[in-house]
Protein backbone atom coordinates (compact mmCIF):
# COMPACT_ATOMS: atom_id res chain seq x y z
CA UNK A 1 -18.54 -30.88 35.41
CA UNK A 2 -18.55 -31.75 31.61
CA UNK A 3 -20.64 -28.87 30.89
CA UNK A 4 -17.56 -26.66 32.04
CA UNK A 5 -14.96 -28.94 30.58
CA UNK A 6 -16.62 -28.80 27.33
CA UNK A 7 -16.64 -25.09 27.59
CA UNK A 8 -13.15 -24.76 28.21
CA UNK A 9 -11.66 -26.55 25.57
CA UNK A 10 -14.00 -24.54 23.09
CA UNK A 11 -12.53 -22.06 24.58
CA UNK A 12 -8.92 -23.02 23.96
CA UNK A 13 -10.16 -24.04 20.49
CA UNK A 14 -10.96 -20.23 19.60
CA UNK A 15 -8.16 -18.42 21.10
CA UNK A 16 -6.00 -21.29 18.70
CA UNK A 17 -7.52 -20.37 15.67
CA UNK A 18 -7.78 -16.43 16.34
CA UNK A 19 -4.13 -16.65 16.99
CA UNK A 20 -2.81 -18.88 14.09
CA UNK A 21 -5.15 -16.75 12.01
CA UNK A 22 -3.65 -13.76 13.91
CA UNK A 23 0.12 -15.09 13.21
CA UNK A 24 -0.57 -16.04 9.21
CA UNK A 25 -1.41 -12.31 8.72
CA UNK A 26 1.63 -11.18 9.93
CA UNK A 27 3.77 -13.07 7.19
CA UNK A 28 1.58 -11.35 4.78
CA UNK A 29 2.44 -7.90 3.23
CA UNK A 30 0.06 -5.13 4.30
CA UNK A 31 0.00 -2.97 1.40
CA UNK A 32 -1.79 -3.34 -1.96
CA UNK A 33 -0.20 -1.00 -4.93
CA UNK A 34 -1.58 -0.22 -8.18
CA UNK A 35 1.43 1.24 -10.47
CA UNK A 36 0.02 3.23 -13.94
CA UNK A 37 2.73 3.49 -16.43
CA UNK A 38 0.60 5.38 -19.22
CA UNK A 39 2.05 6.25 -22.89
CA UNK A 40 4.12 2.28 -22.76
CA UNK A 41 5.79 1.95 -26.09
CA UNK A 42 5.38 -1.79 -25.99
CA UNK A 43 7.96 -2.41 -28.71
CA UNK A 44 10.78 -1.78 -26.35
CA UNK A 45 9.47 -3.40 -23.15
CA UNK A 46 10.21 -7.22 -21.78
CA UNK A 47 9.38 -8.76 -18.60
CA UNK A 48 11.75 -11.27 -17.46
CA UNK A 49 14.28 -10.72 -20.58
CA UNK A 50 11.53 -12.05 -23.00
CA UNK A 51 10.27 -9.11 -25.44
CA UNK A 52 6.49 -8.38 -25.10
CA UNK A 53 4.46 -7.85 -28.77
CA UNK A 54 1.66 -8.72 -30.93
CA UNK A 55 -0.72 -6.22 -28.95
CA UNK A 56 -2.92 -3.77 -31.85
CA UNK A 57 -1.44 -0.25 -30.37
CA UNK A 58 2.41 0.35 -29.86
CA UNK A 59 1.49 2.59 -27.07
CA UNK A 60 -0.59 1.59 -24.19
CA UNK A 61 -1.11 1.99 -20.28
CA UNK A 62 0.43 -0.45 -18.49
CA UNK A 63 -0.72 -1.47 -14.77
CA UNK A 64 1.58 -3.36 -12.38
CA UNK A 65 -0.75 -4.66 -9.36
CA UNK A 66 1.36 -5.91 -6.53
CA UNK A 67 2.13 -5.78 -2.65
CA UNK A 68 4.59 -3.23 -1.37
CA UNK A 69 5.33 -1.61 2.11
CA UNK A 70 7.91 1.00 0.37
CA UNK A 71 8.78 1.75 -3.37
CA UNK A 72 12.46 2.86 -3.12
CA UNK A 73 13.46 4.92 -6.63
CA UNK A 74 16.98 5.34 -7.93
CA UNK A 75 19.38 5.03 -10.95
CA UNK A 76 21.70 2.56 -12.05
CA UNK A 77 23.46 3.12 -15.00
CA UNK A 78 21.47 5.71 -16.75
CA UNK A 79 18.12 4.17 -15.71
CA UNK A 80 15.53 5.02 -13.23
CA UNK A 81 14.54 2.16 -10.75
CA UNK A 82 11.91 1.29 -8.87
CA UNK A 83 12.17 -1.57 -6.34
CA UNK A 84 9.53 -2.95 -4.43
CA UNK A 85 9.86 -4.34 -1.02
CA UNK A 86 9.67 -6.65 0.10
CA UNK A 87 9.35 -8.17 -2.47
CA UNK A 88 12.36 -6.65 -4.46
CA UNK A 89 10.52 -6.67 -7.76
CA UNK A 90 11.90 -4.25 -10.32
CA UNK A 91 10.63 -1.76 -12.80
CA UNK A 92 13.84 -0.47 -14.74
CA UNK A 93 12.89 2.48 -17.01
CA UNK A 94 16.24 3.65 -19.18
CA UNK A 95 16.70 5.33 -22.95
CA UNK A 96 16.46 1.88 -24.35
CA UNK A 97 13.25 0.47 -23.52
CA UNK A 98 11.82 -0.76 -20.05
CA UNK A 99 12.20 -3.72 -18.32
CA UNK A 100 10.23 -5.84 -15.27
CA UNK A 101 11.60 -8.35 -12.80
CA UNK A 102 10.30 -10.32 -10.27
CA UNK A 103 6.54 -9.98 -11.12
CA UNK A 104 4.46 -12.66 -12.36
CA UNK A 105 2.46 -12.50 -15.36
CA UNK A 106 -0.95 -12.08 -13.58
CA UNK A 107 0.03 -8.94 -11.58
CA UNK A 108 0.74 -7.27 -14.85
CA UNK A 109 -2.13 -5.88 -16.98
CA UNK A 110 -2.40 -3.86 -20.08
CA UNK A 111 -5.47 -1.39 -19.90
CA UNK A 112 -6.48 0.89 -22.31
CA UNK A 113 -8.26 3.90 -20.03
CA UNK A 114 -6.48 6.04 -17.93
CA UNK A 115 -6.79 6.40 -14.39
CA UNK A 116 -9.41 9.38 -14.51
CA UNK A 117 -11.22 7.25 -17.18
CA UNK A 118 -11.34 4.53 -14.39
CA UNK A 119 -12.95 6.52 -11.29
């Protein structure tokens, strides 16, 4: 009898954890993006409103790494715009530069290859 008590409340101890793990993954966003902007002049670009310098090169490939289910692209007042969601992060590309929002510092990474140098 406490053989198959024991059992049963193992049991009931799994099917908790498969479904709170099961639950936690659904907050979570289900795509992983990679975003190459190659040729950066990084004289003109700022993340948050804060100018980025002091790198060697003035031009430089630039690689946003982030989580996005859809990248929707439009223009608002003479720039093209890319916004992530759900996250709503922004990658604002006009005459006068480019400009992030909504990513943090450790999603954004300044490589030097290209993508075919990578593969």
């Amino acid at each position: 009898m406490k053989t198959i008590l024991a059992v049963k409340l193992a049991l009931l101890l799994l099917l908790t954890v498969v479904l709170s793990i099961g639950l936690a993954g659904c907050e979570s966003p289900r795509g992983t993006i990679e975003i190459w902007l190659e040729g950066v002049s990084m004289g003109s670009m700022s993340m948050d409103s804060k100018p980025i310098s002091g790198l060697p090169s003035q031009k430089t490939n630039l690689v946003i790494k982030g989580s996005a289910r859809e990248i929707h692209v439009s223009t608002e007042e003479g720039k093209t715009v890319l916004k992530l969601l759900p996250s709503e992060a922004k990658i604002c590309i006009g005459p006068d530069g480019m400009s992030l929002e909504g990513f943090d510092p450790e999603q954004v990474e300044i490589r030097w290859e290209t993508p075919a140098e990578k593969d």
